[in-house]
Protein backbone atom coordinates (compact mmCIF):
# COMPACT_ATOMS: atom_id res chain seq x y z
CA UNK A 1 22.73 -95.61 8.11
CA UNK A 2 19.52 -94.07 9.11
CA UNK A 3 20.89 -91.76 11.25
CA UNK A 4 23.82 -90.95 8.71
CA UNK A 5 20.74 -90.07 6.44
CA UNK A 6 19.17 -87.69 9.11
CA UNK A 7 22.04 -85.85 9.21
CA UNK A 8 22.53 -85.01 6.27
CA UNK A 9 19.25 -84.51 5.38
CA UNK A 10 19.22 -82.11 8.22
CA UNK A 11 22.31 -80.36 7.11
CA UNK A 12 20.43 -79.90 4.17
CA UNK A 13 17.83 -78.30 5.59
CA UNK A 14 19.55 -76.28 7.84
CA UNK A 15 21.26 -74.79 4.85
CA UNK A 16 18.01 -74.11 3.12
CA UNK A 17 17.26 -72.32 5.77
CA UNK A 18 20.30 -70.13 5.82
CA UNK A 19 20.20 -69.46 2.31
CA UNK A 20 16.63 -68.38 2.74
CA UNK A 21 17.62 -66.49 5.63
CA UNK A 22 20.20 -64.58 3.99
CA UNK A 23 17.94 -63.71 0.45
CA UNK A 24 15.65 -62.62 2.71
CA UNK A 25 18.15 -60.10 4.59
CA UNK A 26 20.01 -59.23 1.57
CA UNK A 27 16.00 -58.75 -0.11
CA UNK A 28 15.26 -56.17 3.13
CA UNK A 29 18.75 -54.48 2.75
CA UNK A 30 17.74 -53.74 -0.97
CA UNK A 31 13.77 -52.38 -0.68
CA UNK A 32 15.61 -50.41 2.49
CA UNK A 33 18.09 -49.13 0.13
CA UNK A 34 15.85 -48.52 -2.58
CA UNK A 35 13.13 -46.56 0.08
CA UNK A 36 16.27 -44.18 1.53
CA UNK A 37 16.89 -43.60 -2.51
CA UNK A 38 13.47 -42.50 -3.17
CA UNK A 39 14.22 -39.45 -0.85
CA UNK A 40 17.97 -38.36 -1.91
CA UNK A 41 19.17 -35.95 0.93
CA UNK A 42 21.16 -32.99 0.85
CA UNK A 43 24.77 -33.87 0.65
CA UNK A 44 25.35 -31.49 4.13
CA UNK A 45 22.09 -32.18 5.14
CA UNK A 46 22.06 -31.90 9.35
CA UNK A 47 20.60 -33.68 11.62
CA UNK A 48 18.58 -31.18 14.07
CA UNK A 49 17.53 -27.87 12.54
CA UNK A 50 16.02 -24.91 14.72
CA UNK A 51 13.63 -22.77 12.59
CA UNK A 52 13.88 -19.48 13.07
CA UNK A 53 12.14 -15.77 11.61
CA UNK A 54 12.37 -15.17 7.87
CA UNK A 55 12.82 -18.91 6.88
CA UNK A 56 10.50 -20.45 4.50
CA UNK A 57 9.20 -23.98 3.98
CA UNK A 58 11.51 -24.08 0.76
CA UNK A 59 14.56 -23.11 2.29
CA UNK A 60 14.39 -25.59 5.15
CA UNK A 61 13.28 -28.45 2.65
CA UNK A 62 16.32 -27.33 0.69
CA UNK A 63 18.30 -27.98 4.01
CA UNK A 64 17.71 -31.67 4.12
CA UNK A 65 16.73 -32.71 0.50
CA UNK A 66 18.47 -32.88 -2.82
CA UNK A 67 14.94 -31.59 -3.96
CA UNK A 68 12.46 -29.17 -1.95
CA UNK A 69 9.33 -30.80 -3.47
CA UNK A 70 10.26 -34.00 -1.68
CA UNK A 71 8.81 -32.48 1.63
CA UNK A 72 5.82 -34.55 1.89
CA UNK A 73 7.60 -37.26 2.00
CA UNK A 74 9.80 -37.27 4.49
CA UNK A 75 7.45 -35.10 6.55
CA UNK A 76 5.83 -36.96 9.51
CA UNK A 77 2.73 -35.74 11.40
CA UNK A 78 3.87 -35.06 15.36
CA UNK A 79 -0.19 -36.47 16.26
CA UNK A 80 -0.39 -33.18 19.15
CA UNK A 81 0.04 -30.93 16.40
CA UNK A 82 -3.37 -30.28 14.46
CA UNK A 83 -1.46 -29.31 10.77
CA UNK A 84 2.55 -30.34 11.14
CA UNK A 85 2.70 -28.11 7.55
CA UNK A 86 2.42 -24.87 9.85
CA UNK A 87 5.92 -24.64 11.41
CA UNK A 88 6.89 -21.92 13.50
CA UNK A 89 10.07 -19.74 15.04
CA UNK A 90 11.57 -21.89 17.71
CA UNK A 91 10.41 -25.21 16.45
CA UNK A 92 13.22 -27.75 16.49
CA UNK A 93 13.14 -30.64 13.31
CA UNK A 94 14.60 -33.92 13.93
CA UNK A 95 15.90 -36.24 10.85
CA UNK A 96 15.32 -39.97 12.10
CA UNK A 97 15.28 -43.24 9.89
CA UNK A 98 12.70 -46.01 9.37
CA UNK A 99 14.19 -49.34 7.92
CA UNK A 100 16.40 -46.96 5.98
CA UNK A 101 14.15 -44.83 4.99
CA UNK A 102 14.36 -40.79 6.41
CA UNK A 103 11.60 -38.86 7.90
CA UNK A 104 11.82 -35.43 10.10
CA UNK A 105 9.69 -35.09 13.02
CA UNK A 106 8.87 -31.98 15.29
CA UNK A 107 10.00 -31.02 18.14
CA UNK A 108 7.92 -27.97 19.74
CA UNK A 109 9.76 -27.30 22.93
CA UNK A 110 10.27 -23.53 23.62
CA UNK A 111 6.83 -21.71 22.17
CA UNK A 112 7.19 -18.29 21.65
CA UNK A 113 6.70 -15.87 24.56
CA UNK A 114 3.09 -15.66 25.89
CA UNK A 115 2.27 -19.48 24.11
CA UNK A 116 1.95 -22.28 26.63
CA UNK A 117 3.27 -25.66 25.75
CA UNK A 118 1.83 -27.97 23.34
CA UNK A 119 1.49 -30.50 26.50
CA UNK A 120 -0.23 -32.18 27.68
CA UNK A 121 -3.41 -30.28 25.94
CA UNK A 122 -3.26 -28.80 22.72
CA UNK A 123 -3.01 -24.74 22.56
CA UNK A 124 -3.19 -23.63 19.04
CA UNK A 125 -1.12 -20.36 17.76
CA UNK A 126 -1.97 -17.97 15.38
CA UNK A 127 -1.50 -19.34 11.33
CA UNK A 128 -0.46 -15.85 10.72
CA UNK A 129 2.44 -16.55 13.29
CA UNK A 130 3.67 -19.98 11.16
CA UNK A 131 6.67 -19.42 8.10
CA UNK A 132 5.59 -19.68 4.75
CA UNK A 133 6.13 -21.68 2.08
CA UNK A 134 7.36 -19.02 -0.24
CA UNK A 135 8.17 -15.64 0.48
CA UNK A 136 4.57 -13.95 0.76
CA UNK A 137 6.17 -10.38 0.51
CA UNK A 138 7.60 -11.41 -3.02
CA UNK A 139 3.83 -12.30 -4.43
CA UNK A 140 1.31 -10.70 -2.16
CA UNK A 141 0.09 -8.36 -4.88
CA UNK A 142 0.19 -11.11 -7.47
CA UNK A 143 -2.80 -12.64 -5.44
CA UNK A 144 -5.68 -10.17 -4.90
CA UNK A 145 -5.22 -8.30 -8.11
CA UNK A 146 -6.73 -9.44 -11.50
CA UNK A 147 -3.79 -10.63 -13.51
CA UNK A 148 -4.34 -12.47 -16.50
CA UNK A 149 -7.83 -11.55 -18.32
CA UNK A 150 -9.63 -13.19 -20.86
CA UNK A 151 -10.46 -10.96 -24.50
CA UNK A 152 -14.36 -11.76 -22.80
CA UNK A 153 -13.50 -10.59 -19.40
CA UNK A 154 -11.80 -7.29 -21.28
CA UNK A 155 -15.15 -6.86 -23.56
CA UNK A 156 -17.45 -7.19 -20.77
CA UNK A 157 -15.52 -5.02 -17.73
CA UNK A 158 -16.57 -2.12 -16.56
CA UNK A 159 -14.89 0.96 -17.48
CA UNK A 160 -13.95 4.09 -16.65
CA UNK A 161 -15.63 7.04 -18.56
CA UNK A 162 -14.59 10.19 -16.57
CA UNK A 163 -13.02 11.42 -13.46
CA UNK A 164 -13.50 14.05 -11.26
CA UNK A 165 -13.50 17.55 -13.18
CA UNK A 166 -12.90 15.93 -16.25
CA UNK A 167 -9.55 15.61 -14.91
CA UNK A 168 -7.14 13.38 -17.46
CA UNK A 169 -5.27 11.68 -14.92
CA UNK A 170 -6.22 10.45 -11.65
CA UNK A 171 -4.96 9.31 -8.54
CA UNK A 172 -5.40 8.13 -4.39
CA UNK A 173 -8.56 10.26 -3.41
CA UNK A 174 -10.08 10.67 -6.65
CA UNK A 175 -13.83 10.37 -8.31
CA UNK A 176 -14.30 7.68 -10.75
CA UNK A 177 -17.45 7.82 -13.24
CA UNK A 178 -17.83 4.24 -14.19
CA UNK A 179 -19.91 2.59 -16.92
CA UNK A 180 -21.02 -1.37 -17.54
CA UNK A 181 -21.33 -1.42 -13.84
CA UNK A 182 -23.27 -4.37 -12.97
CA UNK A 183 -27.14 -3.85 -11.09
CA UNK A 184 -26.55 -6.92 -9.32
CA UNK A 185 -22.83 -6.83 -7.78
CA UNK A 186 -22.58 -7.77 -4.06
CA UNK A 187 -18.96 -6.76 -4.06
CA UNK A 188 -17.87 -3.17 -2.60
CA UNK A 189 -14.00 -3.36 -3.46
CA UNK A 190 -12.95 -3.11 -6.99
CA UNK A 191 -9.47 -3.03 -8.54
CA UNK A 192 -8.30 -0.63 -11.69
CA UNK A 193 -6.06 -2.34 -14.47
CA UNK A 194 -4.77 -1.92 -17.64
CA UNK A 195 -4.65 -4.39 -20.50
CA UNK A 196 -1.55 -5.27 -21.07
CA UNK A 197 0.07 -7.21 -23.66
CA UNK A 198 -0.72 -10.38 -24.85
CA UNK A 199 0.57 -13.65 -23.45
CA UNK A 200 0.84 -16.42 -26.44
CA UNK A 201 1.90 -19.87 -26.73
CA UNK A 202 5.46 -19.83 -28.47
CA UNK A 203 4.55 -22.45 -30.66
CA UNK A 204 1.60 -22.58 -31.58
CA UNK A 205 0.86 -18.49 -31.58
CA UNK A 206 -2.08 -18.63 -29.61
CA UNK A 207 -3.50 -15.65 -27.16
CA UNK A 208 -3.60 -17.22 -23.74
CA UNK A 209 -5.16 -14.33 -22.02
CA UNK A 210 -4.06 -10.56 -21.45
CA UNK A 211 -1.70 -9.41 -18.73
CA UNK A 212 -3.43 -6.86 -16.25
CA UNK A 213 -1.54 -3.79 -15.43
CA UNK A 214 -2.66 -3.05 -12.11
CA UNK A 215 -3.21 0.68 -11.42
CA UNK A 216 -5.38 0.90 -8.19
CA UNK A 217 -7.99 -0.20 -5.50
CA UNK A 218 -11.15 1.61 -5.53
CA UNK A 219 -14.52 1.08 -3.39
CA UNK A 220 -18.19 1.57 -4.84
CA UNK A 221 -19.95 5.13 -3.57
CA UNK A 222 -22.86 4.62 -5.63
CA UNK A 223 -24.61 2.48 -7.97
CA UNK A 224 -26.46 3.72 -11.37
CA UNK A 225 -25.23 4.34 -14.55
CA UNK A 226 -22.19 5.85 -14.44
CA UNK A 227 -21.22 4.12 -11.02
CA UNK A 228 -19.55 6.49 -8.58
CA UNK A 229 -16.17 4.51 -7.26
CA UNK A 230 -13.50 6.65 -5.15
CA UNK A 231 -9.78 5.71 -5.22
CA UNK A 232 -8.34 4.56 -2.20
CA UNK A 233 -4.47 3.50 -3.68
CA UNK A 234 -3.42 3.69 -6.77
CA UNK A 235 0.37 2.67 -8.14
CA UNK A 236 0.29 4.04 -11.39
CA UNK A 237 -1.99 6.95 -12.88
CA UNK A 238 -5.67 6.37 -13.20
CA UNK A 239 -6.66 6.55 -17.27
CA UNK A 240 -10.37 6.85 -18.92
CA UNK A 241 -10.38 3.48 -20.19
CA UNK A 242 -9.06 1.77 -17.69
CA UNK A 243 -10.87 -1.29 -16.85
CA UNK A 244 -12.62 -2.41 -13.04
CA UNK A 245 -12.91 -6.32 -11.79
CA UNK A 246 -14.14 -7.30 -8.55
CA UNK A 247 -11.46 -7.82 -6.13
CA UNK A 248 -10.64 -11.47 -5.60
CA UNK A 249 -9.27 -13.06 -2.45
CA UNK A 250 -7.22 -16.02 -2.57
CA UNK A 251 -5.74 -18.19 0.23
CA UNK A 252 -2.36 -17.13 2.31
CA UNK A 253 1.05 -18.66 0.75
CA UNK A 254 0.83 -20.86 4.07
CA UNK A 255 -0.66 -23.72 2.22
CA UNK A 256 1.34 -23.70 -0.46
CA UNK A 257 3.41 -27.25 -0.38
CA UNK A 258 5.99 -28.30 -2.51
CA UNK A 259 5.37 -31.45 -5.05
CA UNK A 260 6.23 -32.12 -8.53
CA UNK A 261 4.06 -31.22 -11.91
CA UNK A 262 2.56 -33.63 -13.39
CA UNK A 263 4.87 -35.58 -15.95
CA UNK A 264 2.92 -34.59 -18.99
CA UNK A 265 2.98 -30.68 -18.41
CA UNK A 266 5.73 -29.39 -21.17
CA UNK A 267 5.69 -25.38 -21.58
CA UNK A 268 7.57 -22.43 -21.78
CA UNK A 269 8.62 -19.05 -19.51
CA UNK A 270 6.39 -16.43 -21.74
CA UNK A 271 6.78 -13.53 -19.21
CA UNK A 272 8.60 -11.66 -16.51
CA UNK A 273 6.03 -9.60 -14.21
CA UNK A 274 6.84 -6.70 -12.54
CA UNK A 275 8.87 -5.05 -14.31
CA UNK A 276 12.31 -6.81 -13.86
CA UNK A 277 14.81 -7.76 -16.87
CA UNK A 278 16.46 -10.57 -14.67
CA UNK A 279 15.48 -13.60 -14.45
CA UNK A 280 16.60 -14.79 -11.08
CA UNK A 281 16.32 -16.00 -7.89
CA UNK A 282 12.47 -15.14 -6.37
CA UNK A 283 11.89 -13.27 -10.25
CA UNK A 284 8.00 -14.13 -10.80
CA UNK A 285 7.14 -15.39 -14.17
CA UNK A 286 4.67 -16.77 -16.51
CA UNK A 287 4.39 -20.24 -17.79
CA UNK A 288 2.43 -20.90 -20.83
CA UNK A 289 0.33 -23.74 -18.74
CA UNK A 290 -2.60 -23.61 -16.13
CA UNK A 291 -5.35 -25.67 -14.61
CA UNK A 292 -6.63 -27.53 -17.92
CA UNK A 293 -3.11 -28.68 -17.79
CA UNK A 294 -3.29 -30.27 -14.73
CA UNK A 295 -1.07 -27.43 -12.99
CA UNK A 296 -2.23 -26.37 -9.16
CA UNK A 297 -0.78 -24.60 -6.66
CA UNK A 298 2.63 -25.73 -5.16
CA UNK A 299 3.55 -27.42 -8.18
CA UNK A 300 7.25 -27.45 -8.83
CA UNK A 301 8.58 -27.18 -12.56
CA UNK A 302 12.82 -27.60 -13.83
CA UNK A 303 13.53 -25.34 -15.80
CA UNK A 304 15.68 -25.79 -18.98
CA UNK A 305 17.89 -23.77 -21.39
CA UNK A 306 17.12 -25.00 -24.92
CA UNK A 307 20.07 -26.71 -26.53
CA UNK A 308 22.01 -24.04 -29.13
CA UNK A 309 23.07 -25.34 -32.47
CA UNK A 310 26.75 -25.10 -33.36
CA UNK A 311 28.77 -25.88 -36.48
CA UNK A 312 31.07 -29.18 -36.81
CA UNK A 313 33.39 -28.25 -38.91
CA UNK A 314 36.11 -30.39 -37.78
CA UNK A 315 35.60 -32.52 -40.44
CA UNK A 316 35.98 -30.58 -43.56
CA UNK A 317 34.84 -33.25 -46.28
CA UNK A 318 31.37 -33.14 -43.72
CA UNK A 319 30.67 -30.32 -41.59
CA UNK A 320 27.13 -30.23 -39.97
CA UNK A 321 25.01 -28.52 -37.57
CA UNK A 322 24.86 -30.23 -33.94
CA UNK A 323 22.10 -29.34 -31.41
CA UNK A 324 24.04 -29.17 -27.67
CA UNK A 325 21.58 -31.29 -24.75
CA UNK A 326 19.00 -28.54 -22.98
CA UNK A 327 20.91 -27.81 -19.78
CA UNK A 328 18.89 -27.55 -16.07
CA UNK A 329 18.48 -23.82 -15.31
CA UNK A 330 16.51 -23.87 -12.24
CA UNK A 331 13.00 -24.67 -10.18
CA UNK A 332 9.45 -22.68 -10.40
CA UNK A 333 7.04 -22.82 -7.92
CA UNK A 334 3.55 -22.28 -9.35
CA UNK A 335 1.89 -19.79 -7.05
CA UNK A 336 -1.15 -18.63 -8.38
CA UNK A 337 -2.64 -21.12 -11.98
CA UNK A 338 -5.39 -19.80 -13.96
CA UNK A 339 -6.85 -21.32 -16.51
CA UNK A 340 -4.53 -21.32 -19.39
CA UNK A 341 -1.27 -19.80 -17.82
CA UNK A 342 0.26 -19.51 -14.71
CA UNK A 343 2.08 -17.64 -12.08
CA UNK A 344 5.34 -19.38 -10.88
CA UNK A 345 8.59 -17.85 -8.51
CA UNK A 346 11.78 -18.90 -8.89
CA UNK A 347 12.66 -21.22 -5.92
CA UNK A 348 16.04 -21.61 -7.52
CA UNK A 349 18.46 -20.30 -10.30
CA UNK A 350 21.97 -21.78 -11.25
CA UNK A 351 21.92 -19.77 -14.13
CA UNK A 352 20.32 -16.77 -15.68
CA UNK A 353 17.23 -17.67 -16.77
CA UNK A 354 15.04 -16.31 -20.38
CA UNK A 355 12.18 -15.87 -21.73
CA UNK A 356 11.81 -18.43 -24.00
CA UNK A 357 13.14 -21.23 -21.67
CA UNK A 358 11.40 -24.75 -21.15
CA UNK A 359 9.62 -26.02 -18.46
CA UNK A 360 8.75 -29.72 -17.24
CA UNK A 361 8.10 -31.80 -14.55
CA UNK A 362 11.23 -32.40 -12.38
CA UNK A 363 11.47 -36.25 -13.02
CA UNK A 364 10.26 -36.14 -16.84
């Protein structure tokens, strides 16, 4: 009797444990699943992936995830390698899996010639040797140039009131007489633009800031009022008027890492900059946001064609006016935020993109 009792009793419990056994595997199978679907790969994603010259940290992201701006998390630190963001020509990346879940790591086998081997001592290489995030070509000029000016920054510039031999137009080599020059600037290198034309909000009408026409680079020969500047590069022709700002410096595109906008950033493409009418692949816009709305560097925006409105007329007794659902265009890549606007590239377009078109956070 007793032991009849025992063993079922210990049947019982044996199959408590089994059932617990298997919630608990089927539990791991579906936080493993759910980890690997945080990170959707790239349907012909590969498994090994030699970098080589001219790639950039967007295109090889694009090789292994659905979306670029996923990079971080998938990316695992190699612990020889001081910053695993700097990848170079000849560097081999490895997709592996954790419970699931898919990482790259780095393999840095074959350094280029006159490098030693990261092994069993570190031996750093040049940054200026490592790929970029972006192409740098495509925005160099968009990063040491004034761009976007305030109506306060325009009022208080300094300005150009002559050049050499009261010439009207003036170029590489030439005499600048320059007024509103400040007594106590540090800065020797100064950069000639041109107000532009006013960015504004779509909606609301608002004046963002001013485009900057950038016209050349000049250096300080002599303080007082005028200022003596001489031209060392100009792009366009040199104007009386024209307007001088200190020449900025800004950070290479090297750190420059992929990650979505915030959720609550909602804006618009208000400009194309220089100069071109299409709106395509590596184009460099401006979005109607900045830093007071929480946009940084790196940050990735989708970008949407507004839905049209057509005519339902089907229905005779009835006919009304439909709005179609905003269709995905492409990504930006903010490169350079200011304040109120922005300076984005376009990683990626499926379509021609407008002026005009919506931008938000890729998961919003």
């Amino acid at each position: 009797m007793n032991q009849s009792f025992f063993a079922r009793t210990g049947g019982i419990a044996v199959m408590h444990r089994l059932r617990r056994f298997c919630l608990v595997l089927v539990l791991g199978c579906c936080i493993a699943a759910i980890q690997a679907a945080e990170v959707p790969l790239a349907a012909d994603h590969p498994q090994r992936y030699t970098v080589v010259k001219g790639d950039t940290l967007w295109d090889i992201a694009a090789r292994f995830l659905k979306n670029p701006w996923d990079w971080p998390k998938i990316w695992k630190a190699n612990p020889r390698i001081k910053n695993p963001h700097w990848i170079y020509p000849g560097d081999v990346l490895v997709l592996q899996f954790d419970n699931g879940r898919p990482y790259l790591t780095l393999q840095r086998e074959n350094p280029p010639p006159g490098v030693e081997k990261l092994a069993p001592t570190i031996r750093e290489r040049p940054v200026t040797q490592a790929i970029p995030t972006i192409p740098y070509e495509a925005v160099r000029q968009f990063l040491t140039t004034p761009k976007v000016v305030s109506r306060q920054e325009l009022e208080t510039a300094p300005y150009i009131i002559s050049l050499a031999d009261n010439r009207l137009i003036g170029g590489s080599g030439d005499t600048l007489y320059v007024r509103r020059f400040p007594e106590n600037a540090t800065e020797d290198s100064y950069t000639v633009f041109r107000p532009d034309d006013a960015i504004r909000d779509p909606e609301t009408k608002e004046v963002l800031g001013y485009n900057a026409l950038y016209v050349a680079d000049s250096h300080l020969r002599q303080r007082g009022d005028p200022a003596v500047l001489e031209v060392d590069r100009s792009v366009r022709e040199i104007l009386v008027g024209d307007r001088l700002l200190p020449v900025g410096t800004e950070q290479l595109a090297l750190d420059y890492y992929p990650q979505p906008a915030p959720k609550s950033v909602r804006g618009h493409i208000v400009k194309v900059l220089d100069g071109v009418s299409q709106i395509g692949q590596y184009a460099l816009v401006v979005i109607d946001r900045g830093t007071r709305d929480g946009l940084q560097k790196g940050h990735v925006l989708k970008v949407w064609r507004h839905g049209v409105r057509v005519l339902d007329n089907l229905d005779r007794r009835s006919p009304e006016w439909v709005t179609l659902p905003d269709e995905e265009e492409g990504w930006v890549m903010i490169f350079r935020p200011f304040e109120r606007v922005s300076y984005g590239i376009v990683m990626k377009a499926m379509r021609a993109i407008h002026i005009g078109d919506l931008v938000t956070a890729p998961d919003a």
